[in-house]
PDB file of N, CA and C in Angstrom:
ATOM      1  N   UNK A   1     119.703  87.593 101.389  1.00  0.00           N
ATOM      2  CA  UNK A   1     118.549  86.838 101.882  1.00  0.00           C
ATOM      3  C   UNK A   1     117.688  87.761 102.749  1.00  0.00           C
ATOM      4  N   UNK A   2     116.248  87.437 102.890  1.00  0.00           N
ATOM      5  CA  UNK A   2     115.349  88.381 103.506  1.00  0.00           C
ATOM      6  C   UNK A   2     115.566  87.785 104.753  1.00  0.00           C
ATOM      7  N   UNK A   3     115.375  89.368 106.028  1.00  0.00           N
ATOM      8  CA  UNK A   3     115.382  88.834 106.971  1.00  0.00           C
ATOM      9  C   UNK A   3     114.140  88.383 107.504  1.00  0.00           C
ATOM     10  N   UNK A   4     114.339  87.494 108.262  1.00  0.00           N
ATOM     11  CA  UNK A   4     113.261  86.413 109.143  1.00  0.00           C
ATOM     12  C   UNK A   4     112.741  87.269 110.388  1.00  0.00           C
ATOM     13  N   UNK A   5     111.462  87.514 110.297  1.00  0.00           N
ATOM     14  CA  UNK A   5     110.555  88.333 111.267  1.00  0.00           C
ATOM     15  C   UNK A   5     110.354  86.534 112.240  1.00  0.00           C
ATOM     16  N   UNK A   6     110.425  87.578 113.561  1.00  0.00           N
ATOM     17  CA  UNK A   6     109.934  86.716 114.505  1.00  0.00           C
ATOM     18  C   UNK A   6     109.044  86.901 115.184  1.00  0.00           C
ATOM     19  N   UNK A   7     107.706  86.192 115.549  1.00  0.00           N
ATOM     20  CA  UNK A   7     106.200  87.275 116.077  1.00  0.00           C
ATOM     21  C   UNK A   7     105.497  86.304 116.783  1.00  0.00           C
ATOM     22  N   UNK A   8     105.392  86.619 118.294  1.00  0.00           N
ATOM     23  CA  UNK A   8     104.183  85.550 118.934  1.00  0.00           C
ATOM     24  C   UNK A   8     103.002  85.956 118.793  1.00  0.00           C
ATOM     25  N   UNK A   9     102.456  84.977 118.663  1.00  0.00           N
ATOM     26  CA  UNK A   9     101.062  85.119 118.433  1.00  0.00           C
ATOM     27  C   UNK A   9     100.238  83.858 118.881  1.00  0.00           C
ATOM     28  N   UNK A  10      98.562  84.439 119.343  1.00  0.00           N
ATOM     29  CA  UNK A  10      98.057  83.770 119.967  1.00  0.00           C
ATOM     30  C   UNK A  10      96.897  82.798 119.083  1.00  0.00           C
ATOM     31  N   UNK A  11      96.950  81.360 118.670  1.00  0.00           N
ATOM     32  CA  UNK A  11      96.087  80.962 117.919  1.00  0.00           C
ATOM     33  C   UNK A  11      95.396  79.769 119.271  1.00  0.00           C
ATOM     34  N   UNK A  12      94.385  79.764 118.868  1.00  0.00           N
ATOM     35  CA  UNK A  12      92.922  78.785 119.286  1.00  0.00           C
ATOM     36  C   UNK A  12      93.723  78.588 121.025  1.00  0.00           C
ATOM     37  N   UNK A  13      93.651  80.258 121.432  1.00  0.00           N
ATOM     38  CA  UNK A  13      94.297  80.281 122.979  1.00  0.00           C
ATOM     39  C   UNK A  13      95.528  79.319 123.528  1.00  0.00           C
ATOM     40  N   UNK A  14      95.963  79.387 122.549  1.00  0.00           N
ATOM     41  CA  UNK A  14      98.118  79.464 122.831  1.00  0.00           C
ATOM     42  C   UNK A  14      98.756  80.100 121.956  1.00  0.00           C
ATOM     43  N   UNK A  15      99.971  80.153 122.636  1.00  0.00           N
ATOM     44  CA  UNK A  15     100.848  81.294 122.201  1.00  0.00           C
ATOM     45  C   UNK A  15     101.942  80.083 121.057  1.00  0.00           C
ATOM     46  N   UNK A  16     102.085  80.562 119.939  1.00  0.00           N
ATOM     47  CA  UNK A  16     103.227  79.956 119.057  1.00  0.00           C
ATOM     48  C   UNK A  16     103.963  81.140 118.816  1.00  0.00           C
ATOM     49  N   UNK A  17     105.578  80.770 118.445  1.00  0.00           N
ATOM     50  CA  UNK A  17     106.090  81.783 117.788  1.00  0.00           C
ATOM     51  C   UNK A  17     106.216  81.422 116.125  1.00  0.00           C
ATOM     52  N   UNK A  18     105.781  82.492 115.549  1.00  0.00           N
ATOM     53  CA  UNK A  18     105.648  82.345 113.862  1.00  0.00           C
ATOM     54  C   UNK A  18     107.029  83.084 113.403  1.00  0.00           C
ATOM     55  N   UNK A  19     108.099  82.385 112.095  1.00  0.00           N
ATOM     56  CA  UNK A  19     108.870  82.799 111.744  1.00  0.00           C
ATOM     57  C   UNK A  19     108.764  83.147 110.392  1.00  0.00           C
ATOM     58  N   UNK A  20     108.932  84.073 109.786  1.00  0.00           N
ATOM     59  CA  UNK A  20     109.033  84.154 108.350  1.00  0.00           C
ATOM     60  C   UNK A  20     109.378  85.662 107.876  1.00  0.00           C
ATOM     61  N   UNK A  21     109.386  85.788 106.262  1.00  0.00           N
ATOM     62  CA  UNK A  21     109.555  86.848 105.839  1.00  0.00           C
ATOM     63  C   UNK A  21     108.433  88.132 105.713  1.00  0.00           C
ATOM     64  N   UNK A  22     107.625  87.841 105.714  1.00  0.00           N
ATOM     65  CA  UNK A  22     106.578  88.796 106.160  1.00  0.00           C
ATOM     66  C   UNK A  22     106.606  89.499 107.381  1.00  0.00           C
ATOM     67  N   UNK A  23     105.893  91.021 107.421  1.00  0.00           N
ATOM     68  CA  UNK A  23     105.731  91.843 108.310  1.00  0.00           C
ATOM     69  C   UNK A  23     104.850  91.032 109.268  1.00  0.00           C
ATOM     70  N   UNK A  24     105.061  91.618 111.045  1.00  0.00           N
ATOM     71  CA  UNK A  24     104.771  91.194 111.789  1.00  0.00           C
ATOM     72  C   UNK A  24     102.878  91.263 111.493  1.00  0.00           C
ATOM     73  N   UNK A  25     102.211  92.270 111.079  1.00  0.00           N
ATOM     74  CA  UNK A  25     100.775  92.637 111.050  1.00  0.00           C
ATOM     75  C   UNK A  25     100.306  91.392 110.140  1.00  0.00           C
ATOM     76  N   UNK A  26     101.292  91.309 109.104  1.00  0.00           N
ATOM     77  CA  UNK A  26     100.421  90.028 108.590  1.00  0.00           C
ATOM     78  C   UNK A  26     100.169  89.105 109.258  1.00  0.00           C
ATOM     79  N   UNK A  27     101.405  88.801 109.901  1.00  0.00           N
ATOM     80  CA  UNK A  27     101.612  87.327 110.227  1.00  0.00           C
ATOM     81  C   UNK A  27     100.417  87.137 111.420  1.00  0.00           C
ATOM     82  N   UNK A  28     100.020  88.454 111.996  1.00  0.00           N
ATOM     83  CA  UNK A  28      99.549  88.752 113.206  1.00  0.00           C
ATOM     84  C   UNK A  28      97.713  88.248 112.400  1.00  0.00           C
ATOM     85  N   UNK A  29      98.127  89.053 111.093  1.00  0.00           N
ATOM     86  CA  UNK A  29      96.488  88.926 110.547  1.00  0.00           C
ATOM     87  C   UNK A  29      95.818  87.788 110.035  1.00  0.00           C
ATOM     88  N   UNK A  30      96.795  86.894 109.745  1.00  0.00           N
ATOM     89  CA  UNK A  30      97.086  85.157 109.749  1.00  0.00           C
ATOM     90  C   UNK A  30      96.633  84.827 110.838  1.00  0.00           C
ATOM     91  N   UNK A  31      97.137  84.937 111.575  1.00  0.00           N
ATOM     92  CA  UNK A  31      96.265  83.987 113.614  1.00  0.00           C
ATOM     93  C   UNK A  31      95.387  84.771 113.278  1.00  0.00           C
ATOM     94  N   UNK A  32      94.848  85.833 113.766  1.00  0.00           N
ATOM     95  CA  UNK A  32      93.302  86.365 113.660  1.00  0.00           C
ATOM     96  C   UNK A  32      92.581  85.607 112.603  1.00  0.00           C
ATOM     97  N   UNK A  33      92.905  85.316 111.317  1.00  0.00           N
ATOM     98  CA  UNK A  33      92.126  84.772 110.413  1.00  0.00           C
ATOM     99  C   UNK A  33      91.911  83.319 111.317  1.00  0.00           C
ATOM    100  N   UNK A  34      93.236  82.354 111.637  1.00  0.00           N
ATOM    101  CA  UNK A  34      92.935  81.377 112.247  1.00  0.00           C
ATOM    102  C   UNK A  34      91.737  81.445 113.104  1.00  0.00           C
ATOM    103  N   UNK A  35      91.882  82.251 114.439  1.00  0.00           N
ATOM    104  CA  UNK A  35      91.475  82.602 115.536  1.00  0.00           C
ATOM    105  C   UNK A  35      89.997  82.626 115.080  1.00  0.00           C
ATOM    106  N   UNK A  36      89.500  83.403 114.219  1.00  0.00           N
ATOM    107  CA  UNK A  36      88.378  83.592 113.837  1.00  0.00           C
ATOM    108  C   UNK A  36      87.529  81.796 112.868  1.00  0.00           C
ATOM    109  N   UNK A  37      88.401  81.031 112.868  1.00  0.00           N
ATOM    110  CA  UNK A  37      87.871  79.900 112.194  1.00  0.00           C
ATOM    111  C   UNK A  37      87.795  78.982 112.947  1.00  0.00           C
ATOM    112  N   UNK A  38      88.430  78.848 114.297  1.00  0.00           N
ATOM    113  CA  UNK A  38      88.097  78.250 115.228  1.00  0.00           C
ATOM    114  C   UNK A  38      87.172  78.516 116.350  1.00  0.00           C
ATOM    115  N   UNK A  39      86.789  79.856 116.180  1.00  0.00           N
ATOM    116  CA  UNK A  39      85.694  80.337 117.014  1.00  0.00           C
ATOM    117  C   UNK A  39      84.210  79.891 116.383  1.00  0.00           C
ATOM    118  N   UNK A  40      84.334  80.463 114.973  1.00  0.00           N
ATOM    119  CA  UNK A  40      83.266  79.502 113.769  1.00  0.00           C
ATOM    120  C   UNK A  40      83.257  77.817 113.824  1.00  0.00           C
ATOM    121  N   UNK A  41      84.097  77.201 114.360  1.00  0.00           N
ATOM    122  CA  UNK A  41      84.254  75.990 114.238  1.00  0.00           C
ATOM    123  C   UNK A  41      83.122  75.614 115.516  1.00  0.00           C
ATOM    124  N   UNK A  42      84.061  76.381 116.592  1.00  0.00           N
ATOM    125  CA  UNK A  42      83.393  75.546 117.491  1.00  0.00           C
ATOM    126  C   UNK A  42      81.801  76.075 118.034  1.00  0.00           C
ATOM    127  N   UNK A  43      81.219  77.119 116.656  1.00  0.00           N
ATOM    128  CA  UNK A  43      80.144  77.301 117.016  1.00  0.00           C
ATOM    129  C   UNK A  43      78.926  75.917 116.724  1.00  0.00           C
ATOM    130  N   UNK A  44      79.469  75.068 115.932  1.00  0.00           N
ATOM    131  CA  UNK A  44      79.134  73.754 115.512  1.00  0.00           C
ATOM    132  C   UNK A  44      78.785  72.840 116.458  1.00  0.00           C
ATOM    133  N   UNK A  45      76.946  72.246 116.192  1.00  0.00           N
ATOM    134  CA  UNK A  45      77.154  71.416 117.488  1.00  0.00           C
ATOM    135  C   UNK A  45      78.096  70.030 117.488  1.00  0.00           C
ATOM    136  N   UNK A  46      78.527  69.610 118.677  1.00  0.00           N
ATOM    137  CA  UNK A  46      79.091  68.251 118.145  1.00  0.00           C
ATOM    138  C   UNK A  46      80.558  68.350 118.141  1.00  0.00           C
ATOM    139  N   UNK A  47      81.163  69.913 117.742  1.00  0.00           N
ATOM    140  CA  UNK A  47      82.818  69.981 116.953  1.00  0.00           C
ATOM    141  C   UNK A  47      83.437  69.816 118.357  1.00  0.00           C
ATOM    142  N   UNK A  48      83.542  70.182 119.577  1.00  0.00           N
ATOM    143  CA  UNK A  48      83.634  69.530 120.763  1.00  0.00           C
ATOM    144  C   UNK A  48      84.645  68.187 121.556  1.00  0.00           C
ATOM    145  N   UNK A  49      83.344  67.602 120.535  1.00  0.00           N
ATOM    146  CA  UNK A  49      83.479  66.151 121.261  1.00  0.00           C
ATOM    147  C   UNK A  49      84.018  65.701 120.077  1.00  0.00           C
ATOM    148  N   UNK A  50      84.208  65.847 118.917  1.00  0.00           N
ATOM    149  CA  UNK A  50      85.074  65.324 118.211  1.00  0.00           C
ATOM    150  C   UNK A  50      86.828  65.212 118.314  1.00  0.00           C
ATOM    151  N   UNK A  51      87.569  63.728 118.172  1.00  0.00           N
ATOM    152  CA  UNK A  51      88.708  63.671 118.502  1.00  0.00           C
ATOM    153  C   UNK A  51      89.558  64.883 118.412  1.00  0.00           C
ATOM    154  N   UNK A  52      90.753  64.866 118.489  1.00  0.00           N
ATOM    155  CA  UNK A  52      91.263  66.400 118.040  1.00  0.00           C
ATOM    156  C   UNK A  52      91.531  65.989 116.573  1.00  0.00           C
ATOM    157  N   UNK A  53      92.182  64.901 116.098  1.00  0.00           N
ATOM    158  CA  UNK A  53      92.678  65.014 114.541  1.00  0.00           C
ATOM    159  C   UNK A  53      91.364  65.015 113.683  1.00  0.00           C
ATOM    160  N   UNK A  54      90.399  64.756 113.976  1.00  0.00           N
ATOM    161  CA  UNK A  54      88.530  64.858 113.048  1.00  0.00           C
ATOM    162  C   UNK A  54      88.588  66.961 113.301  1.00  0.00           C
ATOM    163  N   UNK A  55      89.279  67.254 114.041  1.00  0.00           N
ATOM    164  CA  UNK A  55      88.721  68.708 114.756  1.00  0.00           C
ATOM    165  C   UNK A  55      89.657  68.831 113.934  1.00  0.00           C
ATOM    166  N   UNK A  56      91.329  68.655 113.767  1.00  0.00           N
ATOM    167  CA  UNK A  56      92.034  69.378 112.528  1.00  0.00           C
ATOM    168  C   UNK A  56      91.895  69.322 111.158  1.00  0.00           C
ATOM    169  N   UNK A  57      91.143  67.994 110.584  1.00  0.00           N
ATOM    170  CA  UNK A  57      90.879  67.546 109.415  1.00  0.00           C
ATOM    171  C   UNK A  57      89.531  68.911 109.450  1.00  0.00           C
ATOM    172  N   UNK A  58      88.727  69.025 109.730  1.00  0.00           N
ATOM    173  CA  UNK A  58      87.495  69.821 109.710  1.00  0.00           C
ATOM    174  C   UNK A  58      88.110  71.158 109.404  1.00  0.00           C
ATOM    175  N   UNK A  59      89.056  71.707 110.136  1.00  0.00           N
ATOM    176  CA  UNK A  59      89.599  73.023 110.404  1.00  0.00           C
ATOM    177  C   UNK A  59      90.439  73.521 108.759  1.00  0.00           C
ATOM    178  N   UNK A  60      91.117  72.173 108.575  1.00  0.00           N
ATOM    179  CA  UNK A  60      91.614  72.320 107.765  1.00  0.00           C
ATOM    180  C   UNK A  60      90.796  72.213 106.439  1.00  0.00           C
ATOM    181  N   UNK A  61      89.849  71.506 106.547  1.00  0.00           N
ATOM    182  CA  UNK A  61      89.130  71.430 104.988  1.00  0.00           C
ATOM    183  C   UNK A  61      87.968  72.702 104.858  1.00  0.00           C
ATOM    184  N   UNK A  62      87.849  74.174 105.872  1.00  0.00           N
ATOM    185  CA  UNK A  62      87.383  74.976 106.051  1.00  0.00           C
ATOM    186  C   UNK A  62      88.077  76.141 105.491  1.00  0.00           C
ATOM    187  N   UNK A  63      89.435  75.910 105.982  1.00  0.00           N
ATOM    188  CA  UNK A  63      90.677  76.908 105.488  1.00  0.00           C
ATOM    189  C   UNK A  63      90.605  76.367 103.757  1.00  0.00           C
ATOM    190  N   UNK A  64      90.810  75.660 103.533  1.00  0.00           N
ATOM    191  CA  UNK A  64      90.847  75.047 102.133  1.00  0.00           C
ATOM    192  C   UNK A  64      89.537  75.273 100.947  1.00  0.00           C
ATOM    193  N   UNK A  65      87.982  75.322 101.824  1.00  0.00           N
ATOM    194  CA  UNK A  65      87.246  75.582 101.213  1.00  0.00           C
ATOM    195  C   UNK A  65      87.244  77.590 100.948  1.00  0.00           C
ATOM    196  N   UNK A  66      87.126  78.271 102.099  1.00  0.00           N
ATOM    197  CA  UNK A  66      87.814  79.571 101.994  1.00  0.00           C
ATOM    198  C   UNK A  66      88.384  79.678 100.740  1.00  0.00           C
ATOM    199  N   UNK A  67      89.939  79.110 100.703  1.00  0.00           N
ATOM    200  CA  UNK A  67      90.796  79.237  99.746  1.00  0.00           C
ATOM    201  C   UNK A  67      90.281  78.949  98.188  1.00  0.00           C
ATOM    202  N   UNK A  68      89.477  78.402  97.888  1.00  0.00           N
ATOM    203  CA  UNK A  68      89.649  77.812  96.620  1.00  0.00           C
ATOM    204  C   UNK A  68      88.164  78.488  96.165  1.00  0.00           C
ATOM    205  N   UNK A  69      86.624  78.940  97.286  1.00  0.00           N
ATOM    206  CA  UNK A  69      86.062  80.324  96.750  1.00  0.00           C
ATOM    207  C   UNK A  69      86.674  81.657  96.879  1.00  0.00           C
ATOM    208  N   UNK A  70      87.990  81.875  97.523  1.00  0.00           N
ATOM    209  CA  UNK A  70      88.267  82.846  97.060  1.00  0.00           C
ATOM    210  C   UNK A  70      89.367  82.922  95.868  1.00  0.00           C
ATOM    211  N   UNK A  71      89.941  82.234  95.370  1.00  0.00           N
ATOM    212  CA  UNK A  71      90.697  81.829  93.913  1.00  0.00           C
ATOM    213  C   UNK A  71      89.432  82.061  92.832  1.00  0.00           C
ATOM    214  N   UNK A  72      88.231  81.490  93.188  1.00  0.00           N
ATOM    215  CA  UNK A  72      87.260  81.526  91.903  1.00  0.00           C
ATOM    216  C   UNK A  72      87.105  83.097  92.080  1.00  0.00           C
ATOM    217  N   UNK A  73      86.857  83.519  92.997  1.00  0.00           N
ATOM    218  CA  UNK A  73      86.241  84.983  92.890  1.00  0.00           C
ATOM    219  C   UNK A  73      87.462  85.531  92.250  1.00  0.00           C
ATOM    220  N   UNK A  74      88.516  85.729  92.531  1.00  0.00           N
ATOM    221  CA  UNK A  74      90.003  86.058  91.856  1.00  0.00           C
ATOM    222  C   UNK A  74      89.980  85.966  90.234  1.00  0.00           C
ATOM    223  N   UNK A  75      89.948  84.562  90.041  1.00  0.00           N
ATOM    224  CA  UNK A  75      89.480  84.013  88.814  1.00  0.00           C
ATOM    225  C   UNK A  75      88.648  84.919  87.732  1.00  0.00           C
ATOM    226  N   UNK A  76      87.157  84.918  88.853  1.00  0.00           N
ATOM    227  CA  UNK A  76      86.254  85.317  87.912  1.00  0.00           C
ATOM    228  C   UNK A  76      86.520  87.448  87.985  1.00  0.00           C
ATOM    229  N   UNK A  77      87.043  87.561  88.743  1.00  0.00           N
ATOM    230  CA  UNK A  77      87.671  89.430  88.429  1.00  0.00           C
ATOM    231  C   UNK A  77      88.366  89.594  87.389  1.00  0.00           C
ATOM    232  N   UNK A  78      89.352  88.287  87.684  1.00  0.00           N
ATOM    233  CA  UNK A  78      90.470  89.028  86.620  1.00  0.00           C
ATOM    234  C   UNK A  78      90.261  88.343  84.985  1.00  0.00           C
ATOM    235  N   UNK A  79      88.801  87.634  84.895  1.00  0.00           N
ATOM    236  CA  UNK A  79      88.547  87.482  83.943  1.00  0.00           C
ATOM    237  C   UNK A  79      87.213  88.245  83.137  1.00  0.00           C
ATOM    238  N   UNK A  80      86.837  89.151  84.031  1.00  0.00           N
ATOM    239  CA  UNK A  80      86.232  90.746  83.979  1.00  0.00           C
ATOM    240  C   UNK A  80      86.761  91.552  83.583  1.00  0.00           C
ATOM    241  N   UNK A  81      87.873  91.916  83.950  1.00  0.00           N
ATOM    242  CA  UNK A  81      88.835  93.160  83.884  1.00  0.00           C
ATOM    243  C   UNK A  81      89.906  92.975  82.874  1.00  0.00           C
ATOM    244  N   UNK A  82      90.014  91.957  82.353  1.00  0.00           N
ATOM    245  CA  UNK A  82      89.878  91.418  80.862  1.00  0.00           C
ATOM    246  C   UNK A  82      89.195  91.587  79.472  1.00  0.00           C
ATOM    247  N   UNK A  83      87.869  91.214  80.087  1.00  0.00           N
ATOM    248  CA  UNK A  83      86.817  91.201  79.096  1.00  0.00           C
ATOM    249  C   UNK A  83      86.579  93.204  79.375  1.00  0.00           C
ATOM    250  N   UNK A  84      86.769  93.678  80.333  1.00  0.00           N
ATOM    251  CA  UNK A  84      86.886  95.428  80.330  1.00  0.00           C
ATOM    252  C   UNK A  84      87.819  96.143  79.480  1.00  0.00           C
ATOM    253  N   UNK A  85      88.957  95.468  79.533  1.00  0.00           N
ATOM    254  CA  UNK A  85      90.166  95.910  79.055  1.00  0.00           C
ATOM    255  C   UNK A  85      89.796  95.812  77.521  1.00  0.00           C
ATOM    256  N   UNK A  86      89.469  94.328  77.093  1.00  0.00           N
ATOM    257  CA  UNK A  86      89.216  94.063  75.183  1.00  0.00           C
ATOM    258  C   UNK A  86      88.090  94.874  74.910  1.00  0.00           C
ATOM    259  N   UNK A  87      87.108  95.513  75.603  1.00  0.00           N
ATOM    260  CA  UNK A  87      86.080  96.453  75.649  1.00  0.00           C
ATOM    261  C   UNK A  87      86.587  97.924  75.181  1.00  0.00           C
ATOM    262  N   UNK A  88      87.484  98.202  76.439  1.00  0.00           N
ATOM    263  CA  UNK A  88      87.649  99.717  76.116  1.00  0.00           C
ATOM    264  C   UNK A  88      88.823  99.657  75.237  1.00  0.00           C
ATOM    265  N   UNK A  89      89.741  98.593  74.617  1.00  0.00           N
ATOM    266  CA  UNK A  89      90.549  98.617  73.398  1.00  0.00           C
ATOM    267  C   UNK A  89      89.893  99.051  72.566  1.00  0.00           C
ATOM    268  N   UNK A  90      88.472  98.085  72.013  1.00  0.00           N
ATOM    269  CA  UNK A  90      87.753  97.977  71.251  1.00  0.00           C
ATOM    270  C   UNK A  90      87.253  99.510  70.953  1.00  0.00           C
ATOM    271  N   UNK A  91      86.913 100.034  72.010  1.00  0.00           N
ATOM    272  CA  UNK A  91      85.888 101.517  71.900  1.00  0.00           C
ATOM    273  C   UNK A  91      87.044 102.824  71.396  1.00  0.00           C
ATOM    274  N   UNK A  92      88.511 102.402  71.742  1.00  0.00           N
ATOM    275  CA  UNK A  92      89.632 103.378  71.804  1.00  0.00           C
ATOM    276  C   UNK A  92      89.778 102.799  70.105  1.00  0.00           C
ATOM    277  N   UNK A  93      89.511 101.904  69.698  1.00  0.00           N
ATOM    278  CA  UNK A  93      90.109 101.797  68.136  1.00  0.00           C
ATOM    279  C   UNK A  93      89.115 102.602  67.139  1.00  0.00           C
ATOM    280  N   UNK A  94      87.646 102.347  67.883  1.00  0.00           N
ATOM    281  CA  UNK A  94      86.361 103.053  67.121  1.00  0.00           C
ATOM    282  C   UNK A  94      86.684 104.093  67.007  1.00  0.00           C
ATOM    283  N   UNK A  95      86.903 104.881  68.230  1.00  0.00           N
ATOM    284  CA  UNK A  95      87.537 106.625  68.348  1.00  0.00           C
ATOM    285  C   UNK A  95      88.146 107.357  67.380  1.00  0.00           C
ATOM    286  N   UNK A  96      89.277 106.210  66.902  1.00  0.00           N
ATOM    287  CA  UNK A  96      90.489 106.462  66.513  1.00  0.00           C
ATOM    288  C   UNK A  96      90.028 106.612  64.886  1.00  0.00           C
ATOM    289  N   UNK A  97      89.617 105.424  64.459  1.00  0.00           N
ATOM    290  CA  UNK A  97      88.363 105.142  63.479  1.00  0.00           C
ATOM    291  C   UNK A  97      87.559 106.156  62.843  1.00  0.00           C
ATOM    292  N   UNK A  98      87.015 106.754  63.944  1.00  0.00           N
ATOM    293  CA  UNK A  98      85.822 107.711  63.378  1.00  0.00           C
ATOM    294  C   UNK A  98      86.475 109.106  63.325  1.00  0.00           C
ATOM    295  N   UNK A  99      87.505 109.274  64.520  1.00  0.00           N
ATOM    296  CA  UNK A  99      88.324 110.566  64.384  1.00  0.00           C
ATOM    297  C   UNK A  99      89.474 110.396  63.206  1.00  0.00           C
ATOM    298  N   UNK A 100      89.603 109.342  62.212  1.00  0.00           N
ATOM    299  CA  UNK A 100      90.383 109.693  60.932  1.00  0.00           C
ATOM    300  C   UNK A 100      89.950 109.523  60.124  1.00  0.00           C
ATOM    301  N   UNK A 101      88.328 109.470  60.179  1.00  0.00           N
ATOM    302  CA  UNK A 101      87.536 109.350  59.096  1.00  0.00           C
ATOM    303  C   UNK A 101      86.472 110.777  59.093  1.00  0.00           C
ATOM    304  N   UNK A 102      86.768 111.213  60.030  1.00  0.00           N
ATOM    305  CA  UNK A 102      85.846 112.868  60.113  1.00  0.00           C
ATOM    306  C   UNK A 102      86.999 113.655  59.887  1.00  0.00           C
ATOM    307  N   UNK A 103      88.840 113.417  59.432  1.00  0.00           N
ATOM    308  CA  UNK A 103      89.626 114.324  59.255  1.00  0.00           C
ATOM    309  C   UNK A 103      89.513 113.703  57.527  1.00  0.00           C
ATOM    310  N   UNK A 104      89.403 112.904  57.443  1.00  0.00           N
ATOM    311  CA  UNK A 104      89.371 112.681  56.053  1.00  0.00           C
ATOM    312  C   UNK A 104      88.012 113.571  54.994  1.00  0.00           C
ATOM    313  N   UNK A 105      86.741 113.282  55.639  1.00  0.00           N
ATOM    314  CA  UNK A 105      86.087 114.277  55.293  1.00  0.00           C
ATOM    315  C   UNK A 105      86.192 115.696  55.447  1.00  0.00           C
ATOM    316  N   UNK A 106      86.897 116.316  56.184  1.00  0.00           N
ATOM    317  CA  UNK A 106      87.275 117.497  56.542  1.00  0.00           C
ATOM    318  C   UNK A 106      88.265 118.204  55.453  1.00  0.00           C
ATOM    319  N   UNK A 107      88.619 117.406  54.889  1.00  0.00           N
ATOM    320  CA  UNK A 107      89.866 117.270  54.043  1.00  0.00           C
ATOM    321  C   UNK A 107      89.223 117.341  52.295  1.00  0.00           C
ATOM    322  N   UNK A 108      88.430 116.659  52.275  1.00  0.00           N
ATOM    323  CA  UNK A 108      87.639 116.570  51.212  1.00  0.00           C
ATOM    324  C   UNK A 108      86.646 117.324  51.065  1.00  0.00           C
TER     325      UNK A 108
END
């Protein structure tokens, strides 16, 4: 079994301790990501005075929107580098193609 990293860290100015299998820098780069979405949050007028669970529902459907444009961007790469890949197949078969058809004339 992997061992369990243990790492305090400071999110929306308190300290939690985070447990898991990941290196401490991630876990560290996780609160900073937090840290940084609650600073964006509360640049919002209004986010404030909203209850705290309207302030976690918000927080959370921010982290979530994040997540799901960066899956499309993911998405749309690795469905590039795809359409690159059936490209330069394509150009490596022509090659292949024209270099056994200029030994064939060579031949003749």
């Amino acid at each position: 079994m992997d061992k369990k990293n243990y790492v305090d860290v400071i999110i929306d100015d308190k300290v939690y301790t985070l447990a898991g299998g990941e290196a401490e820098g991630y876990m560290q780069g996780v609160a900073a990501y937090l840290n940084s979405k609650f600073a964006e949050m509360k640049q919002y007028p209004g986010y404030k005075r909203q209850p705290g669970d309207v302030k976690q529902l918000l927080m959370l459907l921010n982290v979530a929107d994040d997540y799901f444009k960066m899956k499309q961007r993911a998405e749309e790469a690795e469905e590039k580098l795809e359409r690159r890949e059936a490209e330069i197949y394509g150009l490596k078969h022509d090659l292949v193609s024209l270099r056994m058809e200029m030994e064939k004339q060579r031949e003749e």
